[in-house]
Protein backbone atom coordinates (compact mmCIF):
# COMPACT_ATOMS: atom_id res chain seq x y z
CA UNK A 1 0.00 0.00 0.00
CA UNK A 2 1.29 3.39 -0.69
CA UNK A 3 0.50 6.41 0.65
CA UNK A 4 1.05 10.11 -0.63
CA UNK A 5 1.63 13.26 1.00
CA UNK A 6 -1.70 15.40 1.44
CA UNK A 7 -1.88 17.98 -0.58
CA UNK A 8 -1.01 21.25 1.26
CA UNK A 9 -3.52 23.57 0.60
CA UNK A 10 -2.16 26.96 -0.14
CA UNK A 11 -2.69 30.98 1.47
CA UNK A 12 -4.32 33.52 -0.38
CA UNK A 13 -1.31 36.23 0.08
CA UNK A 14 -4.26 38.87 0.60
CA UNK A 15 -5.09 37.35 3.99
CA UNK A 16 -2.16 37.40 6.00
CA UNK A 17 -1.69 41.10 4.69
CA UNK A 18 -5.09 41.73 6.14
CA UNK A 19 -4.71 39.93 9.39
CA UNK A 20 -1.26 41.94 9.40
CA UNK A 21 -3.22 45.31 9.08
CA UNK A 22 -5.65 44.33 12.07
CA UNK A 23 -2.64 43.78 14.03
CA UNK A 24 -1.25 47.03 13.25
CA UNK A 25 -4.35 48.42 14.88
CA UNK A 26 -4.10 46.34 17.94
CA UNK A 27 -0.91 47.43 18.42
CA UNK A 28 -0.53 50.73 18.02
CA UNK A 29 -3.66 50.72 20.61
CA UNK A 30 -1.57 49.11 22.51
CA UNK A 31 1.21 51.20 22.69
CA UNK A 32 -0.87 54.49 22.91
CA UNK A 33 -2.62 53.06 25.97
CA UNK A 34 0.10 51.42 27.66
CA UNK A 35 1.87 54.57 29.92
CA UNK A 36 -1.83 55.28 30.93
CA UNK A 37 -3.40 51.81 31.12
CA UNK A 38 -0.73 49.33 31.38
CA UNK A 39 -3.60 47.16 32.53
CA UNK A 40 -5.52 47.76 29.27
CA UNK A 41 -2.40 47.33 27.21
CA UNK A 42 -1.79 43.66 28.97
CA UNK A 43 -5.35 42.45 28.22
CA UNK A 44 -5.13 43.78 24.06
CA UNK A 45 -1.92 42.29 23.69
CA UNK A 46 -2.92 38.88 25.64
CA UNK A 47 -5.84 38.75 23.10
CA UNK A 48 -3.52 39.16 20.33
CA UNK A 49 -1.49 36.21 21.49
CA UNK A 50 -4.23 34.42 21.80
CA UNK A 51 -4.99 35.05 17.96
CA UNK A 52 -1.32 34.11 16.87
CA UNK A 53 -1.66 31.26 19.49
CA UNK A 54 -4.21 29.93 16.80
CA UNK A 55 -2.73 31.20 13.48
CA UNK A 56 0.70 29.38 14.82
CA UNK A 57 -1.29 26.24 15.32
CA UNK A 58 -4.17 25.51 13.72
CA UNK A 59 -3.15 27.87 10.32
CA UNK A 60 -3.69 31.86 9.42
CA UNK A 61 -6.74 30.40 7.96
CA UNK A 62 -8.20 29.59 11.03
CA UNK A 63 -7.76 32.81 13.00
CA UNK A 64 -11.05 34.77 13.22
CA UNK A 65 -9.14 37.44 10.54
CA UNK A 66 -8.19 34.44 8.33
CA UNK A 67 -12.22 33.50 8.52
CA UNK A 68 -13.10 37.58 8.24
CA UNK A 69 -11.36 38.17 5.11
CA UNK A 70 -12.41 34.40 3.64
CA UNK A 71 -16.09 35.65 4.61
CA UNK A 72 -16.20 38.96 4.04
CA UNK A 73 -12.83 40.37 2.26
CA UNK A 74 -12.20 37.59 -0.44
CA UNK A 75 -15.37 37.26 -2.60
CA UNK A 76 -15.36 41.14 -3.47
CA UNK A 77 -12.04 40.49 -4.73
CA UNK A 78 -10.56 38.82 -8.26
CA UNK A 79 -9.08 35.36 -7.39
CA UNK A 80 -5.00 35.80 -6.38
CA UNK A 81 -2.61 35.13 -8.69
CA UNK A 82 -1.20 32.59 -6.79
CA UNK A 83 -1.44 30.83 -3.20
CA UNK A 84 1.58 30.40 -1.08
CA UNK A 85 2.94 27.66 1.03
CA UNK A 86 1.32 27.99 4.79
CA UNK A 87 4.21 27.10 6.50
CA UNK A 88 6.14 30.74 6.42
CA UNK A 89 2.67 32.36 7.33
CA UNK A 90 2.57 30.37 10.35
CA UNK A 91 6.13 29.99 11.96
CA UNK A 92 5.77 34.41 11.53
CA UNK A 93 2.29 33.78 13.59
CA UNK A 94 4.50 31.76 15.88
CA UNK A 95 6.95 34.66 16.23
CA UNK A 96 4.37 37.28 16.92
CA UNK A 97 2.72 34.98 19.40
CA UNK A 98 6.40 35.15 20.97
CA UNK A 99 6.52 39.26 20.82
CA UNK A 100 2.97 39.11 22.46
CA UNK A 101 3.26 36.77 25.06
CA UNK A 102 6.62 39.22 26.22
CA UNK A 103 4.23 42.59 25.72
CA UNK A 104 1.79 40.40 28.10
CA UNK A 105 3.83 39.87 30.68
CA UNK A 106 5.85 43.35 30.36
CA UNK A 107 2.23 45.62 30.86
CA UNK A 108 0.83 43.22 33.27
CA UNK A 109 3.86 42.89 35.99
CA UNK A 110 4.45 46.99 35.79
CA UNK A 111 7.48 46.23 33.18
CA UNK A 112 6.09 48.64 30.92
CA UNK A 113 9.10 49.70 28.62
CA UNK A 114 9.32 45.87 28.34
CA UNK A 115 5.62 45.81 26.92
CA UNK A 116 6.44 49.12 24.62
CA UNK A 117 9.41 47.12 23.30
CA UNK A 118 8.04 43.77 22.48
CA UNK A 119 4.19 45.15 21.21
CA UNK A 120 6.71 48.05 19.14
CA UNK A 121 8.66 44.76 17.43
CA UNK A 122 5.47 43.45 16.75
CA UNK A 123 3.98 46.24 15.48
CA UNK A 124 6.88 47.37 12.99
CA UNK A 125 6.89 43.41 11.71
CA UNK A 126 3.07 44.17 10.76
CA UNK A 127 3.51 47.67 9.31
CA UNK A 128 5.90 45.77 7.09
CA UNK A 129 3.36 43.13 5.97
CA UNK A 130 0.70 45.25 6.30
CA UNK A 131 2.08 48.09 4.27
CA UNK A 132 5.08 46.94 2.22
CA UNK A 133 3.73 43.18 1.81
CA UNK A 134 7.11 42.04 3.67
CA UNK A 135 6.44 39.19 5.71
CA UNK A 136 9.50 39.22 7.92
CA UNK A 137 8.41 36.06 10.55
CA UNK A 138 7.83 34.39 6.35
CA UNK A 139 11.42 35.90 5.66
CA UNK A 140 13.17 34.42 8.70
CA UNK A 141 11.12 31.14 7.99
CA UNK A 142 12.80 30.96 4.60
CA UNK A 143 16.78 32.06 5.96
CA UNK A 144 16.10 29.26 8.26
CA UNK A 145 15.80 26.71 5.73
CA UNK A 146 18.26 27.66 3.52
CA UNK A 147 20.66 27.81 6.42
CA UNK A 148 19.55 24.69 7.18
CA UNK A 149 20.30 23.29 3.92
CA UNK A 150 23.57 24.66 3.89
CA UNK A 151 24.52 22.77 7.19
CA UNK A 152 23.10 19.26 5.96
């Protein structure tokens, strides 16, 4: 008996870009709130982890932006071009869930300019995907494999 590889189902690259610009709302919220409401700051960010928490896991697609712009976003748009591989999509949700999780713990334990730091990496990472459609979590994803290739 053989068995083959399921297919891997590939990302429309207008999805991530719009998850990216939701995330550079939550963000710069934030930021703006986190000298007054450190407090506040901790529970947006902890959200937001929670949302990478799934992208990193179960898929972009599966985050309640991935469903938003499949519902709502995609069918007022032409089909893409092309679809791309899932896997750089979600190690960069796995590195935001990293930034997020520090920005929690920074705003919640008083460690503010640890929050500002880690929620101002994350937010420059989606202004860059957002904005520029430069994925940099997708761009480290892609160094590591080459680097990985180059060692093997």
């Amino acid at each position: 008996m053989t068995t083959t590889a399921p297919a891997v189902a590939g990302v429309d690259p207008r999805g991530p870009r719009f998850t990216a610009a939701i995330t550079l709302v939550v963000f710069a919220v934030a930021l703006l709130l986190s000298d007054a409401a450190p407090g506040v700051a901790a529970v947006i960010t902890g959200v937001q982890a929670v949302l990478f928490a799934i992208g990193a896991g179960l898929g972009v697609h599966k985050t309640p932006t991935g469903l938003l712009f499949r519902s709502l976003v995609r069918p007022r748009l032409a089909p893409p071009d092309h679809l791309e591989d899932p896997a750089p999509p979600r190690f960069a949700q796995a590195v935001g869930l990293v930034f997020a999780v520090v920005a929690t713990i920074g705003f919640a334990t008083g460690a503010v300019l640890l929050g500002q730091v880690f929620a101002a990496f994350a937010f420059v990472a989606a202004f860059l995907n957002a904005v520029f459609a430069f994925c940099l979590g997708c761009e480290m994803y892609l160094l590591g494999l080459r680097l990985s290739r180059r060692t093997a």
